[in-house]
PDB file of N, CA and C in Angstrom:
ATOM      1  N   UNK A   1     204.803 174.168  92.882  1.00  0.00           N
ATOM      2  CA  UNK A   1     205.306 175.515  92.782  1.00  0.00           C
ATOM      3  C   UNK A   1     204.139 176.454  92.500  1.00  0.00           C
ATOM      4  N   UNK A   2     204.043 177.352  93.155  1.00  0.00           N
ATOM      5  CA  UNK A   2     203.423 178.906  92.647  1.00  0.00           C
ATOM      6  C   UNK A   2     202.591 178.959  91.554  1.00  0.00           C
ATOM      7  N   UNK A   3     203.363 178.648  90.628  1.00  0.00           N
ATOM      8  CA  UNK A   3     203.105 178.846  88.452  1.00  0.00           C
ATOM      9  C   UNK A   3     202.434 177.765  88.870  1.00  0.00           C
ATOM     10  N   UNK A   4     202.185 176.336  89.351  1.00  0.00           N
ATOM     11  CA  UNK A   4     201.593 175.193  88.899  1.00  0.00           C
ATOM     12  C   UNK A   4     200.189 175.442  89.735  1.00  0.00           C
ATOM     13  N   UNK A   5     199.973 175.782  90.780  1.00  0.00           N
ATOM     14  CA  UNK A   5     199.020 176.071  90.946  1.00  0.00           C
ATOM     15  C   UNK A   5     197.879 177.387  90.914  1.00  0.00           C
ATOM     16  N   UNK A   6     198.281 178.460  90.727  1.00  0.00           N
ATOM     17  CA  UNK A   6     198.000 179.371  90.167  1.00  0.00           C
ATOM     18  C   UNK A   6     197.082 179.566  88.843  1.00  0.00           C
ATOM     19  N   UNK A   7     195.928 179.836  88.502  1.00  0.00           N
ATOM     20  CA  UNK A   7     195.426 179.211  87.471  1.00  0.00           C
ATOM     21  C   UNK A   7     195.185 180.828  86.744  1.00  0.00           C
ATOM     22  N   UNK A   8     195.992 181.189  86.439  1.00  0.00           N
ATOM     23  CA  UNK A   8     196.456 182.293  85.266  1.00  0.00           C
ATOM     24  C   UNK A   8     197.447 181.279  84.191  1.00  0.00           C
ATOM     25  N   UNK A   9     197.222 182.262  83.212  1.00  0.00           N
ATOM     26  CA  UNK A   9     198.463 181.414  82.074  1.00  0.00           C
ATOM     27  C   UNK A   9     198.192 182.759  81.091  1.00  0.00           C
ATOM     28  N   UNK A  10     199.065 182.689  80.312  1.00  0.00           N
ATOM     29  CA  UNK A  10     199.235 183.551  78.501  1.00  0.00           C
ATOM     30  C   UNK A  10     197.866 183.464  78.117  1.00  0.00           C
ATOM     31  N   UNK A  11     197.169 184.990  77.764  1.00  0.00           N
ATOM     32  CA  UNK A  11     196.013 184.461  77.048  1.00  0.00           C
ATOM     33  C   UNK A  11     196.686 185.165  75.873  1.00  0.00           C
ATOM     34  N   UNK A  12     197.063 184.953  75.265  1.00  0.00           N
ATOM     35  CA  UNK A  12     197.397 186.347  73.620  1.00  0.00           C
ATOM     36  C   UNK A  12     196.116 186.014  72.887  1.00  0.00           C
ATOM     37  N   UNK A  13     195.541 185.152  73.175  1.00  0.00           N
ATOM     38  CA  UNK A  13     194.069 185.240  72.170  1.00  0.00           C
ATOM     39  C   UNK A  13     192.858 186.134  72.804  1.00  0.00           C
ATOM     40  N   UNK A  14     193.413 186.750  73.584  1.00  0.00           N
ATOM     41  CA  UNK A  14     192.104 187.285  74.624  1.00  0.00           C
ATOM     42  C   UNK A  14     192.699 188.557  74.797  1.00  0.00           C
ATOM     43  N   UNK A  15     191.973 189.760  74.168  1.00  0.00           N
ATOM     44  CA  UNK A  15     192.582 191.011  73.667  1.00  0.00           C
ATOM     45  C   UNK A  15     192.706 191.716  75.432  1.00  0.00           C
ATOM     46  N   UNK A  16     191.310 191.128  75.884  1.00  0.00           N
ATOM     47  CA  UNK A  16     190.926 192.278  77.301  1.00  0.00           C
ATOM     48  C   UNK A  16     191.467 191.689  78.288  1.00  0.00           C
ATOM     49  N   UNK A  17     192.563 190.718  78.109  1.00  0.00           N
ATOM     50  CA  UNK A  17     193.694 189.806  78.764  1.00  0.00           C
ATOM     51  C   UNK A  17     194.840 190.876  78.698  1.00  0.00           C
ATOM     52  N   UNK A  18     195.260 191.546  77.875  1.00  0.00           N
ATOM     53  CA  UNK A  18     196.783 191.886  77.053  1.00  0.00           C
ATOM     54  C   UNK A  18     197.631 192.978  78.820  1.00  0.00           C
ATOM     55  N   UNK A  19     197.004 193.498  78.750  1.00  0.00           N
ATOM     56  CA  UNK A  19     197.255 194.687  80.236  1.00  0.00           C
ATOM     57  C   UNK A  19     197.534 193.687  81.022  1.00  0.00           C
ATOM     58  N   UNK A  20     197.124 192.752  81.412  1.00  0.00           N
ATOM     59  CA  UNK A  20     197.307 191.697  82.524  1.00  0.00           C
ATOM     60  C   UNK A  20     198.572 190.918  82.407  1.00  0.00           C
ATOM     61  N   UNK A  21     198.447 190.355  80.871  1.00  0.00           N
ATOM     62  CA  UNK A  21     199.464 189.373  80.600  1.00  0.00           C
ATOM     63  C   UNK A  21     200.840 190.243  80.787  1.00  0.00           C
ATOM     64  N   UNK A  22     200.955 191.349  80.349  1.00  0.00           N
ATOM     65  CA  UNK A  22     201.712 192.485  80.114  1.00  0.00           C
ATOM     66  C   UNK A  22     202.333 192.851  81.938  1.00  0.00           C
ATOM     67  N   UNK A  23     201.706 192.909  82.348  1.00  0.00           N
ATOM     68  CA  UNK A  23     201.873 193.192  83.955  1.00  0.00           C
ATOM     69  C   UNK A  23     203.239 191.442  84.522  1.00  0.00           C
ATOM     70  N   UNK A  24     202.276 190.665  84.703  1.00  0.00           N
ATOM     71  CA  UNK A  24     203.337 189.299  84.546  1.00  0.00           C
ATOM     72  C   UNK A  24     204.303 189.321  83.908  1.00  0.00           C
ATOM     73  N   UNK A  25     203.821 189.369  82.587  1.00  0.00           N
ATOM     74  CA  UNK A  25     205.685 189.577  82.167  1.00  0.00           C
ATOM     75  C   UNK A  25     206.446 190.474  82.649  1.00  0.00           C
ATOM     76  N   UNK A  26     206.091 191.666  83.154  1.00  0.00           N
ATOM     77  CA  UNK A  26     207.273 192.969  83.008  1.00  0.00           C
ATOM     78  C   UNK A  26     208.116 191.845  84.477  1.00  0.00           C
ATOM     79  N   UNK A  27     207.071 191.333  85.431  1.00  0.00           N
ATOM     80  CA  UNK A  27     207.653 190.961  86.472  1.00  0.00           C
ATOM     81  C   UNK A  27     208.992 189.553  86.660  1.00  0.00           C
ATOM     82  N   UNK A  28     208.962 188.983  85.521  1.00  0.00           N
ATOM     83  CA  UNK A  28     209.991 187.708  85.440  1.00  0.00           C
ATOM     84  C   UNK A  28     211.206 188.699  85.698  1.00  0.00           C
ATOM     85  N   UNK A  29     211.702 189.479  85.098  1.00  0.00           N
ATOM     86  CA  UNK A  29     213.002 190.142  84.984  1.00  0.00           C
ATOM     87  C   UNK A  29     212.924 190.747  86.433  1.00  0.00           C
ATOM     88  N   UNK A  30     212.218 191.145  87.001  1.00  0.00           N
ATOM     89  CA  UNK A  30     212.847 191.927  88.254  1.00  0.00           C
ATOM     90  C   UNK A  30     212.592 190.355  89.237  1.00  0.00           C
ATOM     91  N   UNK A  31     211.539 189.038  89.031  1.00  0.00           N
ATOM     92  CA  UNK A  31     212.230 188.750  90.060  1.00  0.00           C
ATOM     93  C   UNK A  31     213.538 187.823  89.839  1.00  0.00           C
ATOM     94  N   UNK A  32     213.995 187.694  88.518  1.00  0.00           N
ATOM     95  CA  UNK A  32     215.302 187.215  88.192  1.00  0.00           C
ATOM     96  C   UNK A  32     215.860 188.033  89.064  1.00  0.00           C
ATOM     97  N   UNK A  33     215.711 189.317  89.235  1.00  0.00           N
ATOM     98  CA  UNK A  33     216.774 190.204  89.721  1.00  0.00           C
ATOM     99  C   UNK A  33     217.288 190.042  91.379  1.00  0.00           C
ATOM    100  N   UNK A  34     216.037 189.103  91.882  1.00  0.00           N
ATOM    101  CA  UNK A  34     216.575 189.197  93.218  1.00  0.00           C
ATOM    102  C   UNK A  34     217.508 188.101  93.558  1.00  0.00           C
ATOM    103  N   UNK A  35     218.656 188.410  94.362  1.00  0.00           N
ATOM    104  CA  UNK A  35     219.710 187.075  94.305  1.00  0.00           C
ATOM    105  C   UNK A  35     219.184 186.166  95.246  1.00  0.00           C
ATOM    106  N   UNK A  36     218.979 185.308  95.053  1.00  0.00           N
ATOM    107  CA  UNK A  36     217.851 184.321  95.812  1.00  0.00           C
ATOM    108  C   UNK A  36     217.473 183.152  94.572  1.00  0.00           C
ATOM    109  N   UNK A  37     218.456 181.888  94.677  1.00  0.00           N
ATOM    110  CA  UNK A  37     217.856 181.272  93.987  1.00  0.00           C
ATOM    111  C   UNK A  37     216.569 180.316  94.038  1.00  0.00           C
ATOM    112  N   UNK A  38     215.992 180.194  94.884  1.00  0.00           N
ATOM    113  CA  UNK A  38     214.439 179.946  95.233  1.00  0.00           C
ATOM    114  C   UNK A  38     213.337 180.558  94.632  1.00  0.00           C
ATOM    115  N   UNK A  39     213.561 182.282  94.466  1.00  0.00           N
ATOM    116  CA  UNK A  39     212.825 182.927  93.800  1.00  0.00           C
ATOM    117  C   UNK A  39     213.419 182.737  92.411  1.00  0.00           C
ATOM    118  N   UNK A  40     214.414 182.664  91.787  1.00  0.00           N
ATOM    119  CA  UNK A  40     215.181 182.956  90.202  1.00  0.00           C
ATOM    120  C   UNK A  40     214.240 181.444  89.856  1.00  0.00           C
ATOM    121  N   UNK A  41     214.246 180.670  90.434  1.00  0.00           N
ATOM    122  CA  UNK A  41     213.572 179.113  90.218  1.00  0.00           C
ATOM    123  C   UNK A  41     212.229 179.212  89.832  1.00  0.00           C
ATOM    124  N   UNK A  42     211.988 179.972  90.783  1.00  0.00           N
ATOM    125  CA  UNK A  42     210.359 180.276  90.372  1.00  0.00           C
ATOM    126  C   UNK A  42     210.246 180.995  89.220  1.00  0.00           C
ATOM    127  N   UNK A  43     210.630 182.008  89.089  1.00  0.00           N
ATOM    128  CA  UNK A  43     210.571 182.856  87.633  1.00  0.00           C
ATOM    129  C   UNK A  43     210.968 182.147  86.653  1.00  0.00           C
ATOM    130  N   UNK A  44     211.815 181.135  86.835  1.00  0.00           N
ATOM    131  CA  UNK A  44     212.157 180.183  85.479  1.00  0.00           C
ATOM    132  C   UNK A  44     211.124 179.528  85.329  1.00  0.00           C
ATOM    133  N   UNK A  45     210.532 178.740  86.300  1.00  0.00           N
ATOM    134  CA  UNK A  45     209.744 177.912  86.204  1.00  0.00           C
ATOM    135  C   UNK A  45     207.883 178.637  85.299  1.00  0.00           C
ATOM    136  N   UNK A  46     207.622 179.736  86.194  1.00  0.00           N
ATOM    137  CA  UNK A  46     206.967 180.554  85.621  1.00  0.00           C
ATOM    138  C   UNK A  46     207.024 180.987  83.678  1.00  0.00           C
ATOM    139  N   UNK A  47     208.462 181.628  83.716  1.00  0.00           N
ATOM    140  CA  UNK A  47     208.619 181.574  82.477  1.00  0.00           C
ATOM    141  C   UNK A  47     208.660 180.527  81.462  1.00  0.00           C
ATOM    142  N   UNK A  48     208.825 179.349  82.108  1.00  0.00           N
ATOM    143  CA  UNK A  48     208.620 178.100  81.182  1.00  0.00           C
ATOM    144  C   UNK A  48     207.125 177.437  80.781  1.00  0.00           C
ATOM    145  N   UNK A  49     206.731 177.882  81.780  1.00  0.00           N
ATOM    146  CA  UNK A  49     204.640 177.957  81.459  1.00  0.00           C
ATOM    147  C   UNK A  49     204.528 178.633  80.408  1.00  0.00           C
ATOM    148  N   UNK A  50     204.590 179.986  80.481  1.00  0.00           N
ATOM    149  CA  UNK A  50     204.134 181.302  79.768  1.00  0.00           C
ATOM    150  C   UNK A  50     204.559 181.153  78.468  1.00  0.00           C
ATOM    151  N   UNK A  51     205.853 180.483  78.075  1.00  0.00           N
ATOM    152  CA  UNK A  51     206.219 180.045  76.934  1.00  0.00           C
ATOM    153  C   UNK A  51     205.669 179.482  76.023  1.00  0.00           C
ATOM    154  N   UNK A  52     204.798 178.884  75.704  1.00  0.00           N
ATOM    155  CA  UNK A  52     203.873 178.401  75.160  1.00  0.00           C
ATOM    156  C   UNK A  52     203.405 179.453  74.650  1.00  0.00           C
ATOM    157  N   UNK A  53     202.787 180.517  75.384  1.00  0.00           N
ATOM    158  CA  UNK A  53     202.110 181.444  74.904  1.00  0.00           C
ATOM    159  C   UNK A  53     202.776 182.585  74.642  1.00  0.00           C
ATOM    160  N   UNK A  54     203.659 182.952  75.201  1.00  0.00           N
ATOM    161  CA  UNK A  54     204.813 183.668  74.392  1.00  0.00           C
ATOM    162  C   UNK A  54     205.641 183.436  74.437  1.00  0.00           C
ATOM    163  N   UNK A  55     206.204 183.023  73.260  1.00  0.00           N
ATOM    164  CA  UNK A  55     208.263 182.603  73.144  1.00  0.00           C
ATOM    165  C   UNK A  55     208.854 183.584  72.809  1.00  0.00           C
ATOM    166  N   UNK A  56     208.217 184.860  72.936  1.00  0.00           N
ATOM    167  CA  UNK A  56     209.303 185.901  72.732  1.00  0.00           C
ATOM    168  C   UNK A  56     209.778 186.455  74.652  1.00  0.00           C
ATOM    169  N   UNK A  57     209.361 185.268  75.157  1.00  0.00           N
ATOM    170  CA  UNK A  57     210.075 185.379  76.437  1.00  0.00           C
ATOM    171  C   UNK A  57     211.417 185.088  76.519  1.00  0.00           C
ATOM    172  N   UNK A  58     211.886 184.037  75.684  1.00  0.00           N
ATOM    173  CA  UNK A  58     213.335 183.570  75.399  1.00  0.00           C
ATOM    174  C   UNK A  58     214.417 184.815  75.751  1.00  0.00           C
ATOM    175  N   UNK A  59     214.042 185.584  75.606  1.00  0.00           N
ATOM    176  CA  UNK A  59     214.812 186.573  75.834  1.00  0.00           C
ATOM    177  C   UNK A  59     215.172 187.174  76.974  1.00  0.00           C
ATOM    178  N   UNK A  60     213.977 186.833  77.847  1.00  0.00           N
ATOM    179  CA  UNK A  60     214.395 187.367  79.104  1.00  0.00           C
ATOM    180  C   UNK A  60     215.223 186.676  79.569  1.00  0.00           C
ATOM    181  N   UNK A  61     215.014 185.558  79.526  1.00  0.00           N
ATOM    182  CA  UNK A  61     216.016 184.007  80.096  1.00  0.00           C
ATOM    183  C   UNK A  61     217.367 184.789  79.584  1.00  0.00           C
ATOM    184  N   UNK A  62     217.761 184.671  78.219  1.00  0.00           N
ATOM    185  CA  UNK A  62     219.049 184.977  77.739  1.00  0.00           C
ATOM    186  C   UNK A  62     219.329 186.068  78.334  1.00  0.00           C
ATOM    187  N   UNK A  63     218.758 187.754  78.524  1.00  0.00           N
ATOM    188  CA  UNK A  63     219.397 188.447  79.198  1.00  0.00           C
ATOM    189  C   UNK A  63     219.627 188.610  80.470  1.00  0.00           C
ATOM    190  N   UNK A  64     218.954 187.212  81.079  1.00  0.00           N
ATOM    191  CA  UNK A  64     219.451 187.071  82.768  1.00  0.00           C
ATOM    192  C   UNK A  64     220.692 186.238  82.988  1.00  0.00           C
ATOM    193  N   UNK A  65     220.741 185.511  81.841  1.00  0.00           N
ATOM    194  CA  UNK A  65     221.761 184.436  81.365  1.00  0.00           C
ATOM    195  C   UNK A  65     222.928 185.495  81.286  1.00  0.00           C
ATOM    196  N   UNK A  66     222.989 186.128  80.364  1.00  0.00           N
ATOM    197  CA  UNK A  66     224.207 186.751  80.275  1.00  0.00           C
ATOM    198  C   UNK A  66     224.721 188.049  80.995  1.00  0.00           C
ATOM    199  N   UNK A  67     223.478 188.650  82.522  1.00  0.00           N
ATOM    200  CA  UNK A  67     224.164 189.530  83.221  1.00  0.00           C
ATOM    201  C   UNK A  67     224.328 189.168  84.375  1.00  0.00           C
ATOM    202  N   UNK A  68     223.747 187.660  85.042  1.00  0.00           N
ATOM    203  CA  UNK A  68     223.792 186.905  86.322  1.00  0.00           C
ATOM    204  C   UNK A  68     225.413 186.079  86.244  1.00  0.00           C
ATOM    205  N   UNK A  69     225.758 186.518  87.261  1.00  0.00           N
ATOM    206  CA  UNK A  69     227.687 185.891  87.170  1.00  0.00           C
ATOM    207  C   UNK A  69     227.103 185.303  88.595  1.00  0.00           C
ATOM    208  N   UNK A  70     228.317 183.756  88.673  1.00  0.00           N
ATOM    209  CA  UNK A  70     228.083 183.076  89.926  1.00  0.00           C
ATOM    210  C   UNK A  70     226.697 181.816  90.257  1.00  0.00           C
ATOM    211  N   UNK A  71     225.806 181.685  89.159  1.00  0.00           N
ATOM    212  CA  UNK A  71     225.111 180.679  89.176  1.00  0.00           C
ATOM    213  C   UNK A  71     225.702 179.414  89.022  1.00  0.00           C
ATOM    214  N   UNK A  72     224.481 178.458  89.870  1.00  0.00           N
ATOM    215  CA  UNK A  72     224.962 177.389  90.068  1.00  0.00           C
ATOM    216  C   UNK A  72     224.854 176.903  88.838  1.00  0.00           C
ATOM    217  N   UNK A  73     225.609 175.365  88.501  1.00  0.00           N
ATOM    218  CA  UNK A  73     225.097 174.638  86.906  1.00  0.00           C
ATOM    219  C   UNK A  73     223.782 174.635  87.108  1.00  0.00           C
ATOM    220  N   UNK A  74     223.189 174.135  88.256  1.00  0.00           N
ATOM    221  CA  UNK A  74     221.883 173.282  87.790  1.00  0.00           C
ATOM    222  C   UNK A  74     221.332 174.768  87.621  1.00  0.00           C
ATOM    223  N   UNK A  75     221.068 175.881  88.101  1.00  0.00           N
ATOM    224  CA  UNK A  75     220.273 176.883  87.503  1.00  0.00           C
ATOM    225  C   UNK A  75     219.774 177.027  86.726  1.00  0.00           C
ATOM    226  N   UNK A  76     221.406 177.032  85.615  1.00  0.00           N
ATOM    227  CA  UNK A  76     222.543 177.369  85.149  1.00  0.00           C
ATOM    228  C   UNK A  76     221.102 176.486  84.177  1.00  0.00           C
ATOM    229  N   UNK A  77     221.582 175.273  83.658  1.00  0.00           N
ATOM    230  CA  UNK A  77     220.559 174.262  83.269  1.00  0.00           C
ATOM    231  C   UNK A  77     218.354 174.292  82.886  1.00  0.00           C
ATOM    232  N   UNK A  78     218.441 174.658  84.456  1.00  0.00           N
ATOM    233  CA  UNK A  78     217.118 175.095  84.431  1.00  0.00           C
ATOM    234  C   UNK A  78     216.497 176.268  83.478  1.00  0.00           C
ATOM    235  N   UNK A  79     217.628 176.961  83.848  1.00  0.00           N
ATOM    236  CA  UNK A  79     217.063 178.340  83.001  1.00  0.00           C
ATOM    237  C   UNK A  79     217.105 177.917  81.222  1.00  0.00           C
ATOM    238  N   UNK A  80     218.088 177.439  81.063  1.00  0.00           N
ATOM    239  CA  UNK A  80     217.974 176.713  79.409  1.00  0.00           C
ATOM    240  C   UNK A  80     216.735 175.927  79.483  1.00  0.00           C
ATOM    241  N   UNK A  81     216.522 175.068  80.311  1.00  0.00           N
ATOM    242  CA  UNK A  81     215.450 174.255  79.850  1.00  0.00           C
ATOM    243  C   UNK A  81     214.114 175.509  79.667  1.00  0.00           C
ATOM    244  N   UNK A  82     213.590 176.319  80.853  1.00  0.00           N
ATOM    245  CA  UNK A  82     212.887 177.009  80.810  1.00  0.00           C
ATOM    246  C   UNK A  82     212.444 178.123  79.432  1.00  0.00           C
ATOM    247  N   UNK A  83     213.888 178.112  79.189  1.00  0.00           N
ATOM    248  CA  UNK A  83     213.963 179.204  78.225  1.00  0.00           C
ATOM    249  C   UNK A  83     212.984 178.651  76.432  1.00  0.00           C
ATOM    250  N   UNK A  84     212.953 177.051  76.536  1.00  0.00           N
ATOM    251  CA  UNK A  84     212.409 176.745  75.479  1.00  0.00           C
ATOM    252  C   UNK A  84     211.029 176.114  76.067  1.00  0.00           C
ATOM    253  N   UNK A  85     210.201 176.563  77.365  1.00  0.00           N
ATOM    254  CA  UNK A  85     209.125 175.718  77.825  1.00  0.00           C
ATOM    255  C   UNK A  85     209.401 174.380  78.376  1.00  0.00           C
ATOM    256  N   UNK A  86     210.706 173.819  78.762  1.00  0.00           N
ATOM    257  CA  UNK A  86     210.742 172.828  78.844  1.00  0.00           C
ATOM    258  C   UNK A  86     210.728 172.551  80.749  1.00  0.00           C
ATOM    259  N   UNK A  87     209.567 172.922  81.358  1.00  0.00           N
ATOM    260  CA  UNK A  87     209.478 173.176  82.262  1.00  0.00           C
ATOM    261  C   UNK A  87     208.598 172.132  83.232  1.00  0.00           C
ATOM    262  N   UNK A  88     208.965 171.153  84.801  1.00  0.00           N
ATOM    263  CA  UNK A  88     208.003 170.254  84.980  1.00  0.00           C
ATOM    264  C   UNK A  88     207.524 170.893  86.294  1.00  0.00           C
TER     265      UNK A  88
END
């Protein structure tokens, strides 16, 4: 996937990182937003990297969780796992 080869990740220890890291995140939520679960996969998957380095991502997961109606279980699943890093 994308996130696995891609060799960006969370720097929060790297101040002249923060604008960058900041840019990536704003983007998980809009591409949750597109109905396309291929892309929602990827952003989970993405967000389950980044987790590590910020778990105040949890949140995005939960508020896609609770305004996305019509997901499949396994998504459904994925996105929980993602939501705590638990991502392969």
């Amino acid at each position: 996937m994308w996130w696995d080869i891609l060799p960006i990740m969370g720097t929060i220890g790297e101040p002249e990182r923060h604008e960058f890291d900041a840019e990536v995140m704003s983007l998980f939520p809009r591409l949750l937003d597109i109905a396309h679960d291929a892309c929602r996969e990827s952003a989970l998957h993405g967000l389950g990297h980044w987790h590590l380095y910020y778990p105040n991502l949890e949140s995005v997961v939960d508020e896609f969780l609770a305004r996305a109606t019509g997901l499949r279980s396994e998504l459904v699943h994925y996105a929980k796992c993602a939501r705590n890093g638990m991502v392969l």
